[in-house]
C-alpha atoms as a PDB file:
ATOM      1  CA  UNK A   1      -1.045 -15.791  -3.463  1.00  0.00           C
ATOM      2  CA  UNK A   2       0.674 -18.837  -2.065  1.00  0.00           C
ATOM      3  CA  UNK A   3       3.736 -18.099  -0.508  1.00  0.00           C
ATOM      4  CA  UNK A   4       6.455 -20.755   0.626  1.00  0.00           C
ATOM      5  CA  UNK A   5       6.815 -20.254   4.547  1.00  0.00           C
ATOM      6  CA  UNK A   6      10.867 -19.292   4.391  1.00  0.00           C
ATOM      7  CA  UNK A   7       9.750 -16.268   2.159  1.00  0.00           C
ATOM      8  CA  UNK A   8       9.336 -13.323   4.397  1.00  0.00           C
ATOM      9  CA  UNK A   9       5.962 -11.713   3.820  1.00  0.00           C
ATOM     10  CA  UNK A  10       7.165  -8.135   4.407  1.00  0.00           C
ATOM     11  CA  UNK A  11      10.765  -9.265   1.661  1.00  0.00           C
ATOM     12  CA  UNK A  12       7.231 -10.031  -0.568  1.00  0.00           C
ATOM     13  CA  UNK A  13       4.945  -7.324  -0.078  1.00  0.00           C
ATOM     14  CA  UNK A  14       8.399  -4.829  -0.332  1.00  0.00           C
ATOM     15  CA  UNK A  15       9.411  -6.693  -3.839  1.00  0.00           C
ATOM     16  CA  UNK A  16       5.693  -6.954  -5.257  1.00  0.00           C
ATOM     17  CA  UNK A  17       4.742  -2.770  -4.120  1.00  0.00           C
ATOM     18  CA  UNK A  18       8.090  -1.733  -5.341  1.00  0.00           C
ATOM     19  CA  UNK A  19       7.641  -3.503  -9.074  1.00  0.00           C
ATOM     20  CA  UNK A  20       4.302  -2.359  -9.686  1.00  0.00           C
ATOM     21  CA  UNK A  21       5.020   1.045  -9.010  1.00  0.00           C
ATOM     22  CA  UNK A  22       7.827   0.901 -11.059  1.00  0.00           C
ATOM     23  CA  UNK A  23       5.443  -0.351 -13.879  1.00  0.00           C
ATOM     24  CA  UNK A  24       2.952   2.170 -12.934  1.00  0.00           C
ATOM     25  CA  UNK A  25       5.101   4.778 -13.047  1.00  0.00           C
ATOM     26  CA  UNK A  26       6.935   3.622 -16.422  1.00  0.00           C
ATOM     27  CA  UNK A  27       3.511   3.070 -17.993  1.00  0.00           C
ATOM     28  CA  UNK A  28       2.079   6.606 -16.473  1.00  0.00           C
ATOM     29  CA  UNK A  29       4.623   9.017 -16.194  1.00  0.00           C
ATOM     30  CA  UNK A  30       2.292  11.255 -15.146  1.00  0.00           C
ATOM     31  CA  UNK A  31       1.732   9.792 -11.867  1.00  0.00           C
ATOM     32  CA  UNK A  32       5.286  10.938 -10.477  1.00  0.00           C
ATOM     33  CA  UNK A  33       4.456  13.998 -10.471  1.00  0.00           C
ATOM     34  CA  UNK A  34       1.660  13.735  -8.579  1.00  0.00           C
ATOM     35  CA  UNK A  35       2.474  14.614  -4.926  1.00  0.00           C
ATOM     36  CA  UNK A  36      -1.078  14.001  -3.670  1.00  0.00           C
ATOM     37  CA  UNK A  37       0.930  10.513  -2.052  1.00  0.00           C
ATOM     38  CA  UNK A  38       3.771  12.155  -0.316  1.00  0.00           C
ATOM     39  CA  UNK A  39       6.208  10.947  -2.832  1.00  0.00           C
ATOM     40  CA  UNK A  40       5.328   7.222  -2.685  1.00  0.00           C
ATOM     41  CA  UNK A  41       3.062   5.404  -4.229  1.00  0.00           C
ATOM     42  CA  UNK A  42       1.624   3.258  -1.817  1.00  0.00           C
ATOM     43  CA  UNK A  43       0.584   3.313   1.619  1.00  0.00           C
ATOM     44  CA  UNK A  44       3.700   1.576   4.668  1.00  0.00           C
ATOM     45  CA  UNK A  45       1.000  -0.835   5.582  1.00  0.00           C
ATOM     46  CA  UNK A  46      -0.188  -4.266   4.472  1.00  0.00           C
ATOM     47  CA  UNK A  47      -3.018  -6.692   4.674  1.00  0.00           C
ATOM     48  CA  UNK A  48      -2.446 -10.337   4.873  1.00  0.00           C
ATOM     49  CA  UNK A  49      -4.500 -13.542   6.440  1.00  0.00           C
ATOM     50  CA  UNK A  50      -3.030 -16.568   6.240  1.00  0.00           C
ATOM     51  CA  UNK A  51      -5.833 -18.827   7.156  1.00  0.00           C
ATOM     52  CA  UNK A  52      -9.027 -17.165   5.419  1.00  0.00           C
ATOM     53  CA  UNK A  53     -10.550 -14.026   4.325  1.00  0.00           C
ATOM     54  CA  UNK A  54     -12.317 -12.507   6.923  1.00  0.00           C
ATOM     55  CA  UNK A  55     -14.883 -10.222   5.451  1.00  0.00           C
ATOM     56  CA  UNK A  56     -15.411  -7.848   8.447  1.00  0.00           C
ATOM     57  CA  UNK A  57     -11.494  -7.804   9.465  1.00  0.00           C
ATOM     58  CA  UNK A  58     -10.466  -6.498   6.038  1.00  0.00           C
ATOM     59  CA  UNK A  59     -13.735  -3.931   6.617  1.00  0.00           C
ATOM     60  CA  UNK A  60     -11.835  -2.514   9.552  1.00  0.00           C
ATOM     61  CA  UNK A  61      -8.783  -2.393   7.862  1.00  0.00           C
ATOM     62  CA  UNK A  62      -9.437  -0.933   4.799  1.00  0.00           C
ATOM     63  CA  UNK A  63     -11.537   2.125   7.038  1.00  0.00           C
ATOM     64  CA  UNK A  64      -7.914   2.123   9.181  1.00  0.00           C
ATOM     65  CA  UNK A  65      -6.239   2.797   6.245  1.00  0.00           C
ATOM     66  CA  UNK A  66      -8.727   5.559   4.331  1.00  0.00           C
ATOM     67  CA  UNK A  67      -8.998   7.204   8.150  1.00  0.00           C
ATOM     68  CA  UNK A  68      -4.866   7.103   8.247  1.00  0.00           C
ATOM     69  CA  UNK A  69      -4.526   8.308   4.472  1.00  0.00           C
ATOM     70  CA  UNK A  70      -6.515  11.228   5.252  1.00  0.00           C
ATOM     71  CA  UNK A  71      -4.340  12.445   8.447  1.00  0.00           C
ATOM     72  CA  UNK A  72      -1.420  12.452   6.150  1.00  0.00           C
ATOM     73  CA  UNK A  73      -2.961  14.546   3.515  1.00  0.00           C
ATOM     74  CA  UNK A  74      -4.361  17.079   5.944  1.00  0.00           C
ATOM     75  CA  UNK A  75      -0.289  17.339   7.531  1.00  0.00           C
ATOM     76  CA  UNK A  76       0.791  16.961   3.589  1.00  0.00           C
ATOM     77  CA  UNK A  77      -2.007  20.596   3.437  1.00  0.00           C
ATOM     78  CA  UNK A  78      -0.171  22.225   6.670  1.00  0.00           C
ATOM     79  CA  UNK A  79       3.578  21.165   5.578  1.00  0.00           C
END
């Protein structure tokens, strides 16, 4: 995605999460009723590099995220 530098990335990433969960949803009902995410669809966090995909940088991340998505699910099982 190329992104003019006065457009705030978070404005984006808000904008671009909210509409395709909106779609999702609209497309899948089902999916809202699924509480498995805590009442949202997708995770706070984001991933961007604005100079070049680092391969092992987006490794870490992604295990970040799957390590942080499983700490909310196991307060989610206690709540």
């Amino acid at each position: 995605v190329k992104v003019p530098p006065k457009l705030s990335i978070s404005n984006l990433m808000g904008a671009l999460k909210g509409k395709i969960a909106l779609k999702l949803f609209s497309k899948y009902p089902h999916l809202r009723k699924n509480k498995m995410w805590g009442n949202h669809f997708w995770q706070r966090g984001y991933f961007v590099d604005s100079v070049g995909v680092n391969e092992e940088i987006i490794r870490r991340y992604v295990r970040h995220q799957e390590k942080v998505e499983r700490q909310e699910q196991a307060q989610l099982a206690l709540d």
